[in-house]
PDB file of N, CA and C in Angstrom:
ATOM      1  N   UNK A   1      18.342 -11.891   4.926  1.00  0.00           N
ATOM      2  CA  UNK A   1      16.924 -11.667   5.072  1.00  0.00           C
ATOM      3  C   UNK A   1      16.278 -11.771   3.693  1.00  0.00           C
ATOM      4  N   UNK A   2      15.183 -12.565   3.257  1.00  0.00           N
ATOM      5  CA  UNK A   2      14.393 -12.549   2.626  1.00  0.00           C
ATOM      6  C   UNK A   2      13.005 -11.944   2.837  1.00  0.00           C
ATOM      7  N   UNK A   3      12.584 -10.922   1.141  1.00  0.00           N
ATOM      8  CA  UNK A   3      11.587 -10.214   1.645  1.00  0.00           C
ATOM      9  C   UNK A   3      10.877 -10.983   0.762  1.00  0.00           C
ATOM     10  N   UNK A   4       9.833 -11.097   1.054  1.00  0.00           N
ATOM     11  CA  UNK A   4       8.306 -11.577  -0.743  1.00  0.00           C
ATOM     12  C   UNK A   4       7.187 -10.732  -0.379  1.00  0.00           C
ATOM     13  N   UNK A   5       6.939 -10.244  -1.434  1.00  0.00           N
ATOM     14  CA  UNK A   5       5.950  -9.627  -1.494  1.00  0.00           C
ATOM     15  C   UNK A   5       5.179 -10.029  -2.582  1.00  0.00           C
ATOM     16  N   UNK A   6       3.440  -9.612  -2.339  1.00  0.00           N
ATOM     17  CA  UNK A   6       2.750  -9.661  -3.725  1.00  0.00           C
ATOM     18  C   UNK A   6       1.531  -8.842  -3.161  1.00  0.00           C
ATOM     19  N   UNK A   7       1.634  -7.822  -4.715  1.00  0.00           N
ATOM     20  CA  UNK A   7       0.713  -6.735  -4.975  1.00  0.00           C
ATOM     21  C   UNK A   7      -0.202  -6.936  -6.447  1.00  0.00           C
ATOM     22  N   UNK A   8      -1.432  -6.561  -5.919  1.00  0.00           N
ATOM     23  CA  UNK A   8      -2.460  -7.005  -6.851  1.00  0.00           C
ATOM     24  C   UNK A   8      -2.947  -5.405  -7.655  1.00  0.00           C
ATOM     25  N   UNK A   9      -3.239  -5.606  -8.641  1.00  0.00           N
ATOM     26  CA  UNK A   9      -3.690  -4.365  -9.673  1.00  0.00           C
ATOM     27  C   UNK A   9      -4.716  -4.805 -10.295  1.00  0.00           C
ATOM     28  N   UNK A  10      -5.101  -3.506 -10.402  1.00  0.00           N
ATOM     29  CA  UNK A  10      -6.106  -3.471 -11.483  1.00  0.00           C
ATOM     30  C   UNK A  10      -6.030  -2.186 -12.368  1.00  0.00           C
ATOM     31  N   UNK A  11      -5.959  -2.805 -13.581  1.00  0.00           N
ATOM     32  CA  UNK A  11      -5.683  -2.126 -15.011  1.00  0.00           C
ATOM     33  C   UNK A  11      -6.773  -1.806 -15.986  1.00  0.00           C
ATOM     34  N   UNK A  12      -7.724  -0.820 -15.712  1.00  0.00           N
ATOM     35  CA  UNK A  12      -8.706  -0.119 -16.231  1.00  0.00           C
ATOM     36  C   UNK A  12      -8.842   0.137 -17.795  1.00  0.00           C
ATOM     37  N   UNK A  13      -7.202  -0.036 -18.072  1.00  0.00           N
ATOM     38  CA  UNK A  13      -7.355   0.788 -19.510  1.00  0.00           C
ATOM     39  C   UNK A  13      -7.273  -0.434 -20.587  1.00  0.00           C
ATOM     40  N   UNK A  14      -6.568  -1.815 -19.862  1.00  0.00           N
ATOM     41  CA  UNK A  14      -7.481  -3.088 -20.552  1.00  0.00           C
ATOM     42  C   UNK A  14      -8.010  -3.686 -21.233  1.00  0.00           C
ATOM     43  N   UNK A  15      -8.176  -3.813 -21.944  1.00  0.00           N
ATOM     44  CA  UNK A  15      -9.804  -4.399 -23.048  1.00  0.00           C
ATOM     45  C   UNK A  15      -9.242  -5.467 -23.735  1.00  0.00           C
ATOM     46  N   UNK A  16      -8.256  -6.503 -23.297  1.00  0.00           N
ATOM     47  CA  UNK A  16      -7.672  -7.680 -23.658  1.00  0.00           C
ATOM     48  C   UNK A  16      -6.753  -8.430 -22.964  1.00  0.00           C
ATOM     49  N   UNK A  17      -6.351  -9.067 -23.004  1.00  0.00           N
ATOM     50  CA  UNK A  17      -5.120  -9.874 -22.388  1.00  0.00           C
ATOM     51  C   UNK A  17      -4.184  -9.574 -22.705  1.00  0.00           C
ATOM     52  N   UNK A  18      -4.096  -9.224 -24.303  1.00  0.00           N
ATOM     53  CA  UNK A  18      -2.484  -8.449 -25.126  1.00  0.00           C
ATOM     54  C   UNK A  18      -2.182  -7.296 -24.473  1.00  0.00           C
ATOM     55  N   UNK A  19      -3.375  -6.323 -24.538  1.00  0.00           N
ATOM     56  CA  UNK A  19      -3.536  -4.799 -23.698  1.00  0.00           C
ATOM     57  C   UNK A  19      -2.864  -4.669 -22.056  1.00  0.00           C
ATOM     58  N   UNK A  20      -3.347  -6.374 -21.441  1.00  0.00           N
ATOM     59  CA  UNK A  20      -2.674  -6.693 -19.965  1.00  0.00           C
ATOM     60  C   UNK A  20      -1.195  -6.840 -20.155  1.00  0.00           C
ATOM     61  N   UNK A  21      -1.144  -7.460 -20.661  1.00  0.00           N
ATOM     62  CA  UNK A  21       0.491  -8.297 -20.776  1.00  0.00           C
ATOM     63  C   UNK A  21       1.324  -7.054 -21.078  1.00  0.00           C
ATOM     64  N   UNK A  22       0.821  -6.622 -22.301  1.00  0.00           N
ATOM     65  CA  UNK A  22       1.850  -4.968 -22.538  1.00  0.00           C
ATOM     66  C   UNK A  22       2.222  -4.383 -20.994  1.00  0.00           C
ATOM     67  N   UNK A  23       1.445  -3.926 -20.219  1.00  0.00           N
ATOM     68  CA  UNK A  23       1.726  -2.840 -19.257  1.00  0.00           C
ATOM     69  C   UNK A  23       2.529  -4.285 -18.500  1.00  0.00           C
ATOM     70  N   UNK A  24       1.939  -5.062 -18.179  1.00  0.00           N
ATOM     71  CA  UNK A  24       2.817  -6.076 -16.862  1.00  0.00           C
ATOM     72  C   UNK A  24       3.921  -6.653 -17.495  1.00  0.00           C
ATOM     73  N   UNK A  25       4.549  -6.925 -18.336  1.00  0.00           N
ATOM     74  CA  UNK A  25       5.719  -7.264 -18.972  1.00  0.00           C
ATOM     75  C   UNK A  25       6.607  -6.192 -19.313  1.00  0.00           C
ATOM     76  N   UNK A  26       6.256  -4.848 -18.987  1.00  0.00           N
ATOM     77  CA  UNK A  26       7.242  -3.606 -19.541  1.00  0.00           C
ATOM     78  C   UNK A  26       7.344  -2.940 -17.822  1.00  0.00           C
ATOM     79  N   UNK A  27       6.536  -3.174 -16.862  1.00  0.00           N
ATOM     80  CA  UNK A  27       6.751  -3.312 -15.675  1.00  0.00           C
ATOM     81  C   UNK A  27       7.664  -3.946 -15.018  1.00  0.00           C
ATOM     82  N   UNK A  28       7.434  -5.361 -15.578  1.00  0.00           N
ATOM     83  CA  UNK A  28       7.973  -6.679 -14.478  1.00  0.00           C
ATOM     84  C   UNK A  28       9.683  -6.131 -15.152  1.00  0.00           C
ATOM     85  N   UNK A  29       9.741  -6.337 -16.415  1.00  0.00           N
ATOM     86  CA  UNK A  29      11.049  -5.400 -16.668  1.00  0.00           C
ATOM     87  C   UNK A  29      12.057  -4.870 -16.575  1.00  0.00           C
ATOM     88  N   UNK A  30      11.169  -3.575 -16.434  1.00  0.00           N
ATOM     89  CA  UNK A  30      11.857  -2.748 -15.723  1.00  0.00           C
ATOM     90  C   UNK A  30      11.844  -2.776 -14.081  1.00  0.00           C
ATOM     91  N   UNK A  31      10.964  -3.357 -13.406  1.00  0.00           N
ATOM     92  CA  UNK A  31      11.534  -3.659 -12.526  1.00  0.00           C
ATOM     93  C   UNK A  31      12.727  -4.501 -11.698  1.00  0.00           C
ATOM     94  N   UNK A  32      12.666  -5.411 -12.529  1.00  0.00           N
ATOM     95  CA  UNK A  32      13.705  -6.713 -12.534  1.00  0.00           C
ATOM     96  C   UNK A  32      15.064  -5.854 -13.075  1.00  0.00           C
ATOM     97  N   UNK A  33      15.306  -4.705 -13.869  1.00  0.00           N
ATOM     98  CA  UNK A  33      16.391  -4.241 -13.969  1.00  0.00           C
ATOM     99  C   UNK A  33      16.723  -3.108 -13.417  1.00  0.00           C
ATOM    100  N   UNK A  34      16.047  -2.420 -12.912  1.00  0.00           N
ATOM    101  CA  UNK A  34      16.085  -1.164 -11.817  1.00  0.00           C
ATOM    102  C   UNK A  34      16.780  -1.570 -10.156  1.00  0.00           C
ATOM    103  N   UNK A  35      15.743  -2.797 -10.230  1.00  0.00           N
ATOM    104  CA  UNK A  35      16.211  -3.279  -8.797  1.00  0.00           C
ATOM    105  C   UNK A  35      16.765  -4.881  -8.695  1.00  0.00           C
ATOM    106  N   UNK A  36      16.986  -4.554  -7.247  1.00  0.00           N
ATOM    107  CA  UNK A  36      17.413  -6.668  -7.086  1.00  0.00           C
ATOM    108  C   UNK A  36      16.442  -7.086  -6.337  1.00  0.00           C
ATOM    109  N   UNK A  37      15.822  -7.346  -7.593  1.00  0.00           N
ATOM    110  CA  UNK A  37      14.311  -8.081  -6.953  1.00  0.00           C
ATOM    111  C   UNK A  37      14.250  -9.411  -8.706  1.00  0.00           C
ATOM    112  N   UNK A  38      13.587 -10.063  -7.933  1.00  0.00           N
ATOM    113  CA  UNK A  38      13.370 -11.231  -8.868  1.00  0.00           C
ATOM    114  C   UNK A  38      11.287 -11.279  -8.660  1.00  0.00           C
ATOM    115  N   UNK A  39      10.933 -11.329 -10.151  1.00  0.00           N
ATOM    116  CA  UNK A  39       9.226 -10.893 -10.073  1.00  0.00           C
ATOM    117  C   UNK A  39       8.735 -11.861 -11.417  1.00  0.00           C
ATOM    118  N   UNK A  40       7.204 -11.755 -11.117  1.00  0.00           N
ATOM    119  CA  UNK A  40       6.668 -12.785 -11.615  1.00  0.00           C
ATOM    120  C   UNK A  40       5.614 -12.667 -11.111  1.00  0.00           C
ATOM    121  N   UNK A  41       3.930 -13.083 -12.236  1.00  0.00           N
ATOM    122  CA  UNK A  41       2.446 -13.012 -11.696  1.00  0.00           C
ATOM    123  C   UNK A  41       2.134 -14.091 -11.583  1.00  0.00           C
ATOM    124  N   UNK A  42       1.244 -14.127 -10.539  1.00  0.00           N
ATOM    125  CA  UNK A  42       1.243 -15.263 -10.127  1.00  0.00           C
ATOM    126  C   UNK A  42      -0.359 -15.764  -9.796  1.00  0.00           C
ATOM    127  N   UNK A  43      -1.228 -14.541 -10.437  1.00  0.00           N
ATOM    128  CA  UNK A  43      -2.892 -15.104 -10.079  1.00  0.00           C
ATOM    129  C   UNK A  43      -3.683 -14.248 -11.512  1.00  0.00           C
ATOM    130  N   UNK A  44      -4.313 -14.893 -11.667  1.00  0.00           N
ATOM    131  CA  UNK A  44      -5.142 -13.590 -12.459  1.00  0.00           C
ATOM    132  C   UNK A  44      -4.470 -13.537 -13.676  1.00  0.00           C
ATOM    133  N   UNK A  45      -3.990 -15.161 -14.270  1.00  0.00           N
ATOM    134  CA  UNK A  45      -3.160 -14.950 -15.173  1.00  0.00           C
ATOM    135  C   UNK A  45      -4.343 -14.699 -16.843  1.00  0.00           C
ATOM    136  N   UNK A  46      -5.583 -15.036 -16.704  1.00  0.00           N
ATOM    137  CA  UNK A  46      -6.320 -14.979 -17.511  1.00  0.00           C
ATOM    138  C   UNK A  46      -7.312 -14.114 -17.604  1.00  0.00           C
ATOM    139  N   UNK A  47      -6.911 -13.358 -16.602  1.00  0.00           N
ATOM    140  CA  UNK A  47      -8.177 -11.830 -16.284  1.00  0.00           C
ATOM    141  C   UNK A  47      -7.387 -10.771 -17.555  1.00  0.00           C
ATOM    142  N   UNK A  48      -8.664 -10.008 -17.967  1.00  0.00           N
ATOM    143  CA  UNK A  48      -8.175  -8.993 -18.407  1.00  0.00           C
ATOM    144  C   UNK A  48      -7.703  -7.639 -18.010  1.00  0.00           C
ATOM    145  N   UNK A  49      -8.314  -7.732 -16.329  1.00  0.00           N
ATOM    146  CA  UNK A  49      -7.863  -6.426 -16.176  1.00  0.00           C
ATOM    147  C   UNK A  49      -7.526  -6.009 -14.638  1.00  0.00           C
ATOM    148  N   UNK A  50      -6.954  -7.247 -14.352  1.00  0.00           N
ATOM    149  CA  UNK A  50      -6.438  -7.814 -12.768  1.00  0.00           C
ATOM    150  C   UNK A  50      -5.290  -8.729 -12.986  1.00  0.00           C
ATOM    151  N   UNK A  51      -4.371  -8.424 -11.641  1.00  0.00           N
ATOM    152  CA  UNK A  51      -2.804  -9.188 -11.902  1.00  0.00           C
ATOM    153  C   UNK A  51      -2.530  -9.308 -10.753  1.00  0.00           C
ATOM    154  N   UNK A  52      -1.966 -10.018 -10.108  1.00  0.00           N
ATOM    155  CA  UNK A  52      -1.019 -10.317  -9.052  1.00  0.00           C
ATOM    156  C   UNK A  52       0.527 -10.965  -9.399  1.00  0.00           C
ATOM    157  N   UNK A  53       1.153 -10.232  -8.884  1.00  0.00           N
ATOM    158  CA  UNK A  53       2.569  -9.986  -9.146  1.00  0.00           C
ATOM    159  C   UNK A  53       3.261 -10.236  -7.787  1.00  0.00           C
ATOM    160  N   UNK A  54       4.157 -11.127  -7.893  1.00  0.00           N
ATOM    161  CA  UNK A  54       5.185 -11.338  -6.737  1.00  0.00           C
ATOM    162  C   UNK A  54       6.486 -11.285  -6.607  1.00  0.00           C
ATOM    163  N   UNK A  55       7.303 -10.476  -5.413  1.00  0.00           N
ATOM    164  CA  UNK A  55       8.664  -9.502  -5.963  1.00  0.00           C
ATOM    165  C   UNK A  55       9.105 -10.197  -4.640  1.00  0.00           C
ATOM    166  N   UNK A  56      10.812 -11.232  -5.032  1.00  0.00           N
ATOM    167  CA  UNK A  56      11.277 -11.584  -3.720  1.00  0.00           C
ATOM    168  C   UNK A  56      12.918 -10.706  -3.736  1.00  0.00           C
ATOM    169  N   UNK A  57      13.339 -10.039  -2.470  1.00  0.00           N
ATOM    170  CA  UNK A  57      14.572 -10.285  -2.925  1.00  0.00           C
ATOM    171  C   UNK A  57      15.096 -10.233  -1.279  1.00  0.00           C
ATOM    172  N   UNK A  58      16.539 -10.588  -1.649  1.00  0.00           N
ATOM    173  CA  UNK A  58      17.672 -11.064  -0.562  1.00  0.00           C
ATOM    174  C   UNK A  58      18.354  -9.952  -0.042  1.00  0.00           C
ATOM    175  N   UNK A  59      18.890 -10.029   0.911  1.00  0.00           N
ATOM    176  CA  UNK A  59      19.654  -8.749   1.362  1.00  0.00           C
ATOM    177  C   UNK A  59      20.222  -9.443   2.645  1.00  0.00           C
ATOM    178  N   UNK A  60      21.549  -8.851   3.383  1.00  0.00           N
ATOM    179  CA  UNK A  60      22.045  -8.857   4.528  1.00  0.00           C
ATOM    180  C   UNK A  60      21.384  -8.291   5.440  1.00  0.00           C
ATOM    181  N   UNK A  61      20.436  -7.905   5.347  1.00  0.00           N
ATOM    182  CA  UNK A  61      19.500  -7.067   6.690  1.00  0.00           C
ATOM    183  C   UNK A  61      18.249  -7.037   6.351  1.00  0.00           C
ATOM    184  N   UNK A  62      17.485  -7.261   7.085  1.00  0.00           N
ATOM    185  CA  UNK A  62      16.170  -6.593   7.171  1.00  0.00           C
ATOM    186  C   UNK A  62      15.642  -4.948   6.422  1.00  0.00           C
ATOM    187  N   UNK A  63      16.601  -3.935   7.113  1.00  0.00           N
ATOM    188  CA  UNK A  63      16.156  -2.916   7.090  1.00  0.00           C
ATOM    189  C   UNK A  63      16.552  -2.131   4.893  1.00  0.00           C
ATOM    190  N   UNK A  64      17.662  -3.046   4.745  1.00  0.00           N
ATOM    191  CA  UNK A  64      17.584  -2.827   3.343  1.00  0.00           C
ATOM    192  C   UNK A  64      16.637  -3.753   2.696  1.00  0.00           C
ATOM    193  N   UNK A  65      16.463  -4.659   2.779  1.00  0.00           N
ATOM    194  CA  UNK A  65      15.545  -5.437   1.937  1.00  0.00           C
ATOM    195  C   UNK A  65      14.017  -4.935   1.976  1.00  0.00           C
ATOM    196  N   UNK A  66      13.659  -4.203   3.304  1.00  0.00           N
ATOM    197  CA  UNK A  66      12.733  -3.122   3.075  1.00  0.00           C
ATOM    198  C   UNK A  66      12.437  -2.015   2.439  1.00  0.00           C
ATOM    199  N   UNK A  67      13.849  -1.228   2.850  1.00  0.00           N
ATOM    200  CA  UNK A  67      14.082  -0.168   1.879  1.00  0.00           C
ATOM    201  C   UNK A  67      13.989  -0.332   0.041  1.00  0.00           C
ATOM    202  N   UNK A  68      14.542  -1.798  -0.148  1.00  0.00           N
ATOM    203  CA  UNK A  68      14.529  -2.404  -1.823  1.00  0.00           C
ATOM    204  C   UNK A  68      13.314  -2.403  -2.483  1.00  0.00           C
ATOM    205  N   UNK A  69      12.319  -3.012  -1.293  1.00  0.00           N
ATOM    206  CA  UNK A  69      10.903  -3.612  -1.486  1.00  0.00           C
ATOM    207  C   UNK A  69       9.673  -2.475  -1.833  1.00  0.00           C
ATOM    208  N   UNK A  70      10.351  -0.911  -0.589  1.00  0.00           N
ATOM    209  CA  UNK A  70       9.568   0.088  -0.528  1.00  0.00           C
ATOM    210  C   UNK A  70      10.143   1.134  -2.139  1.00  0.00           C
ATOM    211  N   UNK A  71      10.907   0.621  -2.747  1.00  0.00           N
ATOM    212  CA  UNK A  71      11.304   1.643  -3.559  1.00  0.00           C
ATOM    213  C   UNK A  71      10.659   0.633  -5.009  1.00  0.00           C
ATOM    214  N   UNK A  72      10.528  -0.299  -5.166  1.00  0.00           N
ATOM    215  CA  UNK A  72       9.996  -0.837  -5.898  1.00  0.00           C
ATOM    216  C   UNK A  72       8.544  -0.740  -5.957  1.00  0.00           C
ATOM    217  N   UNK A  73       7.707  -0.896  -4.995  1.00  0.00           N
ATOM    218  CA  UNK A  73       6.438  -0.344  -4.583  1.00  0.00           C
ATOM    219  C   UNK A  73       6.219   1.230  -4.768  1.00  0.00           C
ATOM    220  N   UNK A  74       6.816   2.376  -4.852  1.00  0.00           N
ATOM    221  CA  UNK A  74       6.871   3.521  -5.304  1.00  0.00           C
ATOM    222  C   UNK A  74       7.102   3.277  -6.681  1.00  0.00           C
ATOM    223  N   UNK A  75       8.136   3.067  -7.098  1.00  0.00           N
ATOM    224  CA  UNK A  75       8.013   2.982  -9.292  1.00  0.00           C
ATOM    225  C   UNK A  75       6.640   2.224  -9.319  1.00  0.00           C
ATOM    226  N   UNK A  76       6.176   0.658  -9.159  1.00  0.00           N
ATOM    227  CA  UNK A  76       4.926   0.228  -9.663  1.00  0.00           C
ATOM    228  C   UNK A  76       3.753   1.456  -9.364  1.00  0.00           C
ATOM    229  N   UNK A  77       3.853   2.294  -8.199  1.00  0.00           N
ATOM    230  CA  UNK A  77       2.626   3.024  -7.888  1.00  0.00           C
ATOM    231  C   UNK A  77       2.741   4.018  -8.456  1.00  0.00           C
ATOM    232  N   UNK A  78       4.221   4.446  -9.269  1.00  0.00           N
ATOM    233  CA  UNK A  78       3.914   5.800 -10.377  1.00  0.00           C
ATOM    234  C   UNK A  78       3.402   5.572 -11.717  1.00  0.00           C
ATOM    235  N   UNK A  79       3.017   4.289 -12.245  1.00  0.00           N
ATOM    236  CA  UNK A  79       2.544   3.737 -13.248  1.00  0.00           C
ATOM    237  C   UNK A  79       1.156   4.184 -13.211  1.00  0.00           C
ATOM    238  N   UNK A  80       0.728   5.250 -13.893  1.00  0.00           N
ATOM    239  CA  UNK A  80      -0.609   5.282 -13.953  1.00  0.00           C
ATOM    240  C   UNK A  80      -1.799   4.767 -14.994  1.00  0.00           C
ATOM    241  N   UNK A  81      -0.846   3.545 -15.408  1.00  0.00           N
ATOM    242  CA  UNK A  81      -2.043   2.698 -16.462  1.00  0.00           C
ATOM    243  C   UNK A  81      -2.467   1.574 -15.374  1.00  0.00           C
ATOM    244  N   UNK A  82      -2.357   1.772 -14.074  1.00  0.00           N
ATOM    245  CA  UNK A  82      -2.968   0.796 -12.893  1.00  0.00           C
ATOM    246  C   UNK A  82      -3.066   1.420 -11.449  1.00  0.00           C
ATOM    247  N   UNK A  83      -3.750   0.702 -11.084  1.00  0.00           N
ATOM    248  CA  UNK A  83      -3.791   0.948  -9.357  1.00  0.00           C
ATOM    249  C   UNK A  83      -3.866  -0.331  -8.500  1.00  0.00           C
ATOM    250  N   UNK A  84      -2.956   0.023  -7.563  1.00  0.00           N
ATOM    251  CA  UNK A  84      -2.592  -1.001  -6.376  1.00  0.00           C
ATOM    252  C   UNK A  84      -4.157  -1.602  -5.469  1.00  0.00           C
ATOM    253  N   UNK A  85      -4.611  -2.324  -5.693  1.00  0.00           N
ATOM    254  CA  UNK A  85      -5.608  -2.824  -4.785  1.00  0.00           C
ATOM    255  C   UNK A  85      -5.141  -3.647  -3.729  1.00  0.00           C
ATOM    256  N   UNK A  86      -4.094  -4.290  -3.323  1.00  0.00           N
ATOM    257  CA  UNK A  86      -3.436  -4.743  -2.226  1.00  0.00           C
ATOM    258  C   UNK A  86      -1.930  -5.266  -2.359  1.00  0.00           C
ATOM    259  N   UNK A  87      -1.335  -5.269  -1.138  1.00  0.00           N
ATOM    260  CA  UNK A  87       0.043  -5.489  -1.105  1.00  0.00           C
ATOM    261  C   UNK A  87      -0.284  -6.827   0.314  1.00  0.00           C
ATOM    262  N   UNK A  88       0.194  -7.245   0.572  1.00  0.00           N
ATOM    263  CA  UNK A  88       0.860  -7.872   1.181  1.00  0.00           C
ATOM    264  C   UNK A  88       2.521  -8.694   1.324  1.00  0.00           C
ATOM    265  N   UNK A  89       3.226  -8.570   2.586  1.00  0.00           N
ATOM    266  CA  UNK A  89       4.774  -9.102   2.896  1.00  0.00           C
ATOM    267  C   UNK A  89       4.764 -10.046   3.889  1.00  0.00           C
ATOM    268  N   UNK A  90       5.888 -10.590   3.634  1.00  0.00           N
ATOM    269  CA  UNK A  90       6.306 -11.659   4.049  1.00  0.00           C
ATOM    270  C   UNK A  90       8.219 -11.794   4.313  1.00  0.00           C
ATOM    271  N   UNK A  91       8.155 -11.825   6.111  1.00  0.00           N
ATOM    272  CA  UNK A  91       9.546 -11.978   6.054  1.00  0.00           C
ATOM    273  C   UNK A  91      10.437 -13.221   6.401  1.00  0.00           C
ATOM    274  N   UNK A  92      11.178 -13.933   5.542  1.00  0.00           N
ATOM    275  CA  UNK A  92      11.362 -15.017   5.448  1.00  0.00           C
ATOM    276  C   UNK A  92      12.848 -15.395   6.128  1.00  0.00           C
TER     277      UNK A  92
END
């Protein structure tokens, strides 16, 4: 089972592109080494204070590749230099 997801933020505290990249590159990161997810932004690459980020990963089941997807979505949402303005999934 393949899951993809992509969740969009917005990063208030901002006031550059360097200021963006810091928080989404110490994110993408640590996410990519916490979990087995493979990530990458994919809109909003020139906004200063908006991102879309897309997290795929593989699994033998459905019900773990959810569980992978939902625990990754909890760490990004304890980051409080942003907030989640949408998620959307996709099961492949």
């Amino acid at each position: 089972m393949i899951v993809y997801m992509e969740c969009e933020f917005f990063i208030p505290t901002a006031h550059s592109l360097k200021e963006k990249r810091a928080v989404l590159k110490s994110m993408l990161t640590r996410s990519k080494q916490k979990f087995n997810v493979s990530a990458a932004e994919v809109d909003h690459q020139n906004v200063w204070q908006r991102t879309r980020i897309a997290f795929v990963t593989v699994s033998s089941s459905k019900e773990l590749a959810d569980k992978e997807m939902e625990q990754v979505l909890q760490y990004l949402e304890s980051n409080p230099e942003w907030e989640c303005l949408e998620i959307q999934k996709d099961y492949l």
